[in-house]
Protein backbone atom coordinates (compact mmCIF):
# COMPACT_ATOMS: atom_id res chain seq x y z
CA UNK A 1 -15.64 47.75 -44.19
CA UNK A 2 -15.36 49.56 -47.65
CA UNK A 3 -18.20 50.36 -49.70
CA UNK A 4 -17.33 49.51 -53.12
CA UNK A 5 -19.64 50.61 -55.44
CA UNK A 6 -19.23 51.19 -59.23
CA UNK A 7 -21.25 54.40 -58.83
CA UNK A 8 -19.27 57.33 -57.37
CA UNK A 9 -20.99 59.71 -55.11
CA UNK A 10 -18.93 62.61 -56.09
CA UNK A 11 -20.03 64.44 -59.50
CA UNK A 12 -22.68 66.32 -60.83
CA UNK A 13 -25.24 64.82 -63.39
CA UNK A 14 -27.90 65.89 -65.82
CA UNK A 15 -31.05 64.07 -67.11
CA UNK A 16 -33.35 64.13 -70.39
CA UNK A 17 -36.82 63.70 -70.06
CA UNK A 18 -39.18 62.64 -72.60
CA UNK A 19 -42.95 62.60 -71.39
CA UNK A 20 -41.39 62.38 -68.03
CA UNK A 21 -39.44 59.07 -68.35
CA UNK A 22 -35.52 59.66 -68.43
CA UNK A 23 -34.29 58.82 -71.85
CA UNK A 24 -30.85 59.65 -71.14
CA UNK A 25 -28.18 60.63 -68.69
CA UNK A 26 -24.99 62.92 -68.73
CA UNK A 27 -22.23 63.58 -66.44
CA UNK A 28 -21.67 67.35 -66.20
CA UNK A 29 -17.78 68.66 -65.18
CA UNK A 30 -17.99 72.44 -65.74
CA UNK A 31 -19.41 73.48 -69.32
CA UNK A 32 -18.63 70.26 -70.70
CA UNK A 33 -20.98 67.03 -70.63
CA UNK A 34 -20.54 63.66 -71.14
CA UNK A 35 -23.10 60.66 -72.14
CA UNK A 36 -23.56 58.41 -69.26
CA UNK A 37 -24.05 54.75 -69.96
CA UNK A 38 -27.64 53.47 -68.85
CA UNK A 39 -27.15 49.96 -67.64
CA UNK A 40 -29.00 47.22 -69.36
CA UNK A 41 -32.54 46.67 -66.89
CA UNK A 42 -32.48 49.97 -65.12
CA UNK A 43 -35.11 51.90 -64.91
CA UNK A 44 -35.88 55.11 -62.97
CA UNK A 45 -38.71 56.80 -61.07
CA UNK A 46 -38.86 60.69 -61.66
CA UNK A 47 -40.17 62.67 -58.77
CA UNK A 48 -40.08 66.72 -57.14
CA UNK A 49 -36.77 67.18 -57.53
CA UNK A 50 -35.21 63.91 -57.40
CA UNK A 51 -34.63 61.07 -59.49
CA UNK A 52 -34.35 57.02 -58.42
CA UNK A 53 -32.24 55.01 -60.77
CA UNK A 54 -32.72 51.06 -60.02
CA UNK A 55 -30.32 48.51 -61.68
CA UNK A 56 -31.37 45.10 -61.12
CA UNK A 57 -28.92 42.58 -61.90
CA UNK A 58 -28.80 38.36 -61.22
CA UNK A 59 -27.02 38.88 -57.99
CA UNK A 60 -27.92 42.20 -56.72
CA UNK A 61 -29.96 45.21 -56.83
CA UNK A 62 -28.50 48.91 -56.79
CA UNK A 63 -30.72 51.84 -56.07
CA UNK A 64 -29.17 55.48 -56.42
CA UNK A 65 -30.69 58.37 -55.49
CA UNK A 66 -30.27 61.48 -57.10
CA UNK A 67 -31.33 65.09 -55.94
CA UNK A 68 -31.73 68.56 -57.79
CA UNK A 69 -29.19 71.15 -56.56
CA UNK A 70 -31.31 74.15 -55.27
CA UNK A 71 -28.90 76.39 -57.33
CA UNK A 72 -29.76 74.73 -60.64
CA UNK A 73 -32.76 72.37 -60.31
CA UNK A 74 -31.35 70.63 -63.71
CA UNK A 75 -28.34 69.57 -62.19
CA UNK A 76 -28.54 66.56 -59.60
CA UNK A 77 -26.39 65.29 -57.14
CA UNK A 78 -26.02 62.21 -56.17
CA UNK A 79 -27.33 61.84 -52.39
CA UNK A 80 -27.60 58.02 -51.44
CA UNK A 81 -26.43 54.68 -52.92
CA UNK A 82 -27.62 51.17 -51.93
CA UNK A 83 -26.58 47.79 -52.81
CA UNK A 84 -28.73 44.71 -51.71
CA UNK A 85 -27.29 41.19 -52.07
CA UNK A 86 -30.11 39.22 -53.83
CA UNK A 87 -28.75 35.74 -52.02
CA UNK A 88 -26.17 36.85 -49.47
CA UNK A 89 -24.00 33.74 -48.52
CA UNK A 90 -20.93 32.77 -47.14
CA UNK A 91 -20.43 29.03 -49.29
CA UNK A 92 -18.94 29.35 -52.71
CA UNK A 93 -19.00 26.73 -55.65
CA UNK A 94 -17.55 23.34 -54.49
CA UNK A 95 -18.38 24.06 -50.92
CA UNK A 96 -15.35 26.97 -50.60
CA UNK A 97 -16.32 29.74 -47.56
CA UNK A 98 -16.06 32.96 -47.48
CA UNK A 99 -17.42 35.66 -45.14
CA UNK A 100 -16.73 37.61 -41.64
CA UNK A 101 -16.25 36.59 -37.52
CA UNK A 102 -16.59 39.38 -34.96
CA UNK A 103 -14.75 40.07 -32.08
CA UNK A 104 -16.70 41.23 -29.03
CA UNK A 105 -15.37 42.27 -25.41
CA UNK A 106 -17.46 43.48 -22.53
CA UNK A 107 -20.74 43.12 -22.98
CA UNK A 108 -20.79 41.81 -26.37
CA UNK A 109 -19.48 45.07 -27.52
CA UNK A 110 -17.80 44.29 -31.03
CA UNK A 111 -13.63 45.53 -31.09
CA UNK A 112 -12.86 43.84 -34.06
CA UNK A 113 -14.13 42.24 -37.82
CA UNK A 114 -12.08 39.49 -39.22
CA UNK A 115 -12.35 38.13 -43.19
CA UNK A 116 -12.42 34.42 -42.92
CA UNK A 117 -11.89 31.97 -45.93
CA UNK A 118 -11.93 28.14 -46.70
CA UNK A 119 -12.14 25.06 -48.77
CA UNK A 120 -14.79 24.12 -46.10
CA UNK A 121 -16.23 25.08 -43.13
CA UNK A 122 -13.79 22.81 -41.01
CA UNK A 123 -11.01 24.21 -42.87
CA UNK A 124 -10.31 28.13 -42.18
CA UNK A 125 -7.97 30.98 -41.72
CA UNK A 126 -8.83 34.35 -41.19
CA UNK A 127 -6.93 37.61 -40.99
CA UNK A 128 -7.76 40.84 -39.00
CA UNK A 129 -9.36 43.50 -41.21
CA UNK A 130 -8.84 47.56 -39.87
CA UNK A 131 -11.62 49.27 -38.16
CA UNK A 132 -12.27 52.87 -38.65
CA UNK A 133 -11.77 54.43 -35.33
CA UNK A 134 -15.01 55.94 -35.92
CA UNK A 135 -16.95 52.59 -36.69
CA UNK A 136 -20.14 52.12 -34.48
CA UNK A 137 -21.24 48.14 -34.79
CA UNK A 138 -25.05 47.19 -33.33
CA UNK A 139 -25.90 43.65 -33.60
CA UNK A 140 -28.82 41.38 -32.00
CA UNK A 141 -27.04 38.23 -32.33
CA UNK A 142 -27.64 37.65 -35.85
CA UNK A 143 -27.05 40.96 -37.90
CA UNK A 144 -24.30 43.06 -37.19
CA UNK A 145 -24.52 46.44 -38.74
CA UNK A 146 -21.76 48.86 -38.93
CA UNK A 147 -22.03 52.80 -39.14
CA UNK A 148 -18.64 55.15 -40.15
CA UNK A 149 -18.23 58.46 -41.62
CA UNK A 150 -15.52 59.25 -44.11
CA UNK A 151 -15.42 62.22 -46.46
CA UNK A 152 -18.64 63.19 -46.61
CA UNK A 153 -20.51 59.85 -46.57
CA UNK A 154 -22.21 57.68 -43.63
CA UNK A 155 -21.38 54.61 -44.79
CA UNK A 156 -23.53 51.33 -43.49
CA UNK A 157 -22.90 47.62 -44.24
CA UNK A 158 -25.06 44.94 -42.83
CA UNK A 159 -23.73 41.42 -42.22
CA UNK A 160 -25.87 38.67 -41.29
CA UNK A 161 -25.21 35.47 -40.33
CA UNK A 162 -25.19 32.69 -43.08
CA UNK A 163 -24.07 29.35 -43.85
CA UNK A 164 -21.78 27.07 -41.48
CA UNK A 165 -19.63 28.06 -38.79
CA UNK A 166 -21.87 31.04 -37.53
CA UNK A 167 -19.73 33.19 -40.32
CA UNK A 168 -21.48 36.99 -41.72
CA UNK A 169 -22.08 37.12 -44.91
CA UNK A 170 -23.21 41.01 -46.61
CA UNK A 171 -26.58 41.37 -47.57
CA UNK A 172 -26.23 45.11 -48.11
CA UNK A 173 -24.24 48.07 -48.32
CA UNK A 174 -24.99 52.37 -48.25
CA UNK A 175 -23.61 55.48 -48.38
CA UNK A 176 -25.49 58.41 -47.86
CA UNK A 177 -24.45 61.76 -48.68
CA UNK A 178 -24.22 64.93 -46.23
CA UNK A 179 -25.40 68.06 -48.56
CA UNK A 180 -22.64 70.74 -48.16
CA UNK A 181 -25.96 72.92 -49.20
CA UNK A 182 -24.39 76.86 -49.22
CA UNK A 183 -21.40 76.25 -47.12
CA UNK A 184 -17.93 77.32 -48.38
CA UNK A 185 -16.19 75.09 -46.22
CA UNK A 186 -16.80 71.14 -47.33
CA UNK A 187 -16.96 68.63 -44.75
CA UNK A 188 -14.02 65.94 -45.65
CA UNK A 189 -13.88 63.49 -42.55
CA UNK A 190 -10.81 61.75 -42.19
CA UNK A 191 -11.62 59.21 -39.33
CA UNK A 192 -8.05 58.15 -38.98
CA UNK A 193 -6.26 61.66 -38.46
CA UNK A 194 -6.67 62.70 -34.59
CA UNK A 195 -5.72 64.56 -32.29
CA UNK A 196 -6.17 65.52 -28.63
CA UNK A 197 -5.59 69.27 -27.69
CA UNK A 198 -5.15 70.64 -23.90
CA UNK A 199 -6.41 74.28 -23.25
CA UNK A 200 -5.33 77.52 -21.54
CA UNK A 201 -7.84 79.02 -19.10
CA UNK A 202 -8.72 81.62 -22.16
CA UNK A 203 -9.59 78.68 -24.33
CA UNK A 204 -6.32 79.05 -26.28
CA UNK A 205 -4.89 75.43 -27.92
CA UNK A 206 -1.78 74.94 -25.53
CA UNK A 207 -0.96 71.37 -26.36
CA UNK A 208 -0.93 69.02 -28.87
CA UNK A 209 -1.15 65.05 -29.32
CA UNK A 210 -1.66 62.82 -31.96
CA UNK A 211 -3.40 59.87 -31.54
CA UNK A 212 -2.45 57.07 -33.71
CA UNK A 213 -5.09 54.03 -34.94
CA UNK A 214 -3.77 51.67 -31.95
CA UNK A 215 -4.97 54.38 -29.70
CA UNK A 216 -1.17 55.77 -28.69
CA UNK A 217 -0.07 59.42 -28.59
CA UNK A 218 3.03 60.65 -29.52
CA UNK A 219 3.24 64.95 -28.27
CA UNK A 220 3.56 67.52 -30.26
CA UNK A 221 5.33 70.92 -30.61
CA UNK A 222 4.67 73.09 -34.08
CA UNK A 223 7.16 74.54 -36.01
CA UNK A 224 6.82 78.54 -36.59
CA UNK A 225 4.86 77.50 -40.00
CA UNK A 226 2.04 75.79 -37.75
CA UNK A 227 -0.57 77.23 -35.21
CA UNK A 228 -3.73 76.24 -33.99
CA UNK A 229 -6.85 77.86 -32.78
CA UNK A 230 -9.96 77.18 -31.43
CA UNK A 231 -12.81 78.13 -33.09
CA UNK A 232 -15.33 77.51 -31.01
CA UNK A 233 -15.71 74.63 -28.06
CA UNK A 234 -15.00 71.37 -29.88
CA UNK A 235 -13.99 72.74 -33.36
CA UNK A 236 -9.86 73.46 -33.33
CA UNK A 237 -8.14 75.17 -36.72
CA UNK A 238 -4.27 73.94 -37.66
CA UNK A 239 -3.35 76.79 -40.37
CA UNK A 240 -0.08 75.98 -42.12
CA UNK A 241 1.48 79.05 -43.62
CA UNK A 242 4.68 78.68 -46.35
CA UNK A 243 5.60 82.73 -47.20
CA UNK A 244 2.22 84.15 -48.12
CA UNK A 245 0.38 80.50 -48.76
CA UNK A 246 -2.08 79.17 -46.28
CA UNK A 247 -3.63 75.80 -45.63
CA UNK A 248 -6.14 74.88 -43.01
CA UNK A 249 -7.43 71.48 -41.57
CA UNK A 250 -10.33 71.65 -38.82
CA UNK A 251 -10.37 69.14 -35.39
CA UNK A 252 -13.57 68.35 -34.09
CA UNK A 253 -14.77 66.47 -30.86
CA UNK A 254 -18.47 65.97 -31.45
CA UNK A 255 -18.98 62.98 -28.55
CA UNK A 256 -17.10 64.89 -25.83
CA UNK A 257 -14.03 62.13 -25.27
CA UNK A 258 -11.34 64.37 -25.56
CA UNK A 259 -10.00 63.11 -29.08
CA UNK A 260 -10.90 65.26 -32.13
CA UNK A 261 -10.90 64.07 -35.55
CA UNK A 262 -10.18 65.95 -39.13
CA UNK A 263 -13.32 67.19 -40.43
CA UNK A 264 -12.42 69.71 -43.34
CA UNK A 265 -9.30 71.11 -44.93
CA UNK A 266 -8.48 73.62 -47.95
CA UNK A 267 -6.57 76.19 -49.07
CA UNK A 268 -6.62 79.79 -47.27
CA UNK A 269 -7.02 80.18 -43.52
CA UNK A 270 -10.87 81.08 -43.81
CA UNK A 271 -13.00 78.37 -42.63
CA UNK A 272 -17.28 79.01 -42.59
CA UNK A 273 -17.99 77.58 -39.44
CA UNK A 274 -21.36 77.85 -39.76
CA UNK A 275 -22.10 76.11 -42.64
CA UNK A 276 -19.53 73.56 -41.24
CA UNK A 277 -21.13 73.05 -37.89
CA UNK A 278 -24.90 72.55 -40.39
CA UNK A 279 -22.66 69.49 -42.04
CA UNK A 280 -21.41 67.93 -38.71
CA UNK A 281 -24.55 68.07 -37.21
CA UNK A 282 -25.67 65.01 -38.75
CA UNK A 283 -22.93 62.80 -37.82
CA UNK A 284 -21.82 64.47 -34.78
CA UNK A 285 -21.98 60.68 -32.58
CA UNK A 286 -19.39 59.65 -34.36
CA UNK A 287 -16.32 61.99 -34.13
């Protein structure tokens, strides 16, 4: 499911300290900075080189993490956001219901998450919500967590089971940031772009399938604009050149099943692998 928090985890962010207790916060684009509202009951915990805001509110508790940039120890990046439910529940005033069923197939493996609503717990409907392809679910019959990686986030949400009707309801949600540290390609995972590639006994990209999110393929065949190459085993480059005008977008298989996934694009044809492959190596289960 989507994290949705009100604090982004892109941007960079600067801090004044006053007998070391922040006293004030500013969101840095460039040379410019701008004041950054303090919520009402946050407070913040100041330590080597990172800084813990906590905003406690009636019904739940955020905790963001910040961390110095080893370029510029003054400006922080944000590196992990939580969200705890103080009272996660699936009844509503006057009795209404609202939370999550799970779909499992063999061996209580779970294929699918469904939103269910109600005036009462005798009195449902629910509708299928999408699953990133790259969603890992672990449950022991009554929490269900579920792992994905987008962008450049591993995203969590834990589900529990509350209330009537054996529904889920979320008692908390994370996203934790991969450092692109001194890479000059960014990791950007796009869980839902994938192909699979077939190989010439050289290693040379000689076929091409995408795989849409139902799990069918349709082939196929580049135009003179498009090539791909492999850059090393499990890491494929698509360069798109218009006259003089490049654009890449990287493939990567990191579980060994044959389907690789879009893991970083930009402009140009150069890609650092290296500092690419430091990213991935975190999250490489999942793709």
């Amino acid at each position: 499911m989507d994290n949705n928090f009100e604090t982004s985890t892109n941007g960079t962010f600067q801090f004044t300290l006053v007998n070391g207790q922040v006293t004030a916060e500013q969101a840095v684009s460039g040379h410019h900075t701008e004041p950054v509202h303090i919520p009402k009951g946050a407070t913040f915990a100041v330590g080597t080189g990172t800084i813990t805001e906590t905003i406690t509110e009636t019904h739940a508790t955020e905790v963001i993490q910040y961390t110095a940039e080893t370029a510029n120890p003054a400006l922080y990046q944000v590196s992990s956001l939580t969200e705890t439910v103080t009272n996660p529940t699936t009844v509503g005033e006057h009795g209404h219901v609202s939370g999550f069923s799970f779909t499992t197939g063999i061996d209580n493996v779970i294929t699918g998450v469904q939103a269910v609503t109600g005036d009462s717990a005798t009195s449902t409907h629910s509708h299928a919500l999408p699953v990133p392809p790259d969603a890992q679910f672990t449950t022991d019959g009554t929490t269900v967590t579920e792992t994905t990686v987008r962008g450049h986030e591993i995203d969590v949400t834990t589900f529990v089971q509350s209330g009537p009707a054996g529904l889920y309801a979320i008692p908390s949600q994370s996203q934790t940031v991969i450092p692109q540290g001194t890479a000059t390609t960014a990791l950007s995972v796009e869980p839902g772009e994938r192909d699979q590639f077939t190989f010439t006994a050289a290693g040379a990209v000689d076929t091409v399938t995408i795989v849409h999110a139902d799990g069918t393929v349709t082939a196929m065949t580049p135009d003179s604009h498009v090539t791909f190459t492999t850059l090393a085993p499990g890491f494929v480059e698509e360069v798109t050149l218009h006259g003089t005008h490049g654009q890449f977008e990287v493939f990567h298989d990191g579980n060994g099943d044959g389907i690789y996934t879009a893991i970083a694009h930009g402009d140009g044809t150069h890609v650092d692998l290296t500092g690419l492959q430091a990213q991935i190596a975190k999250i490489d289960s999942f793709l």
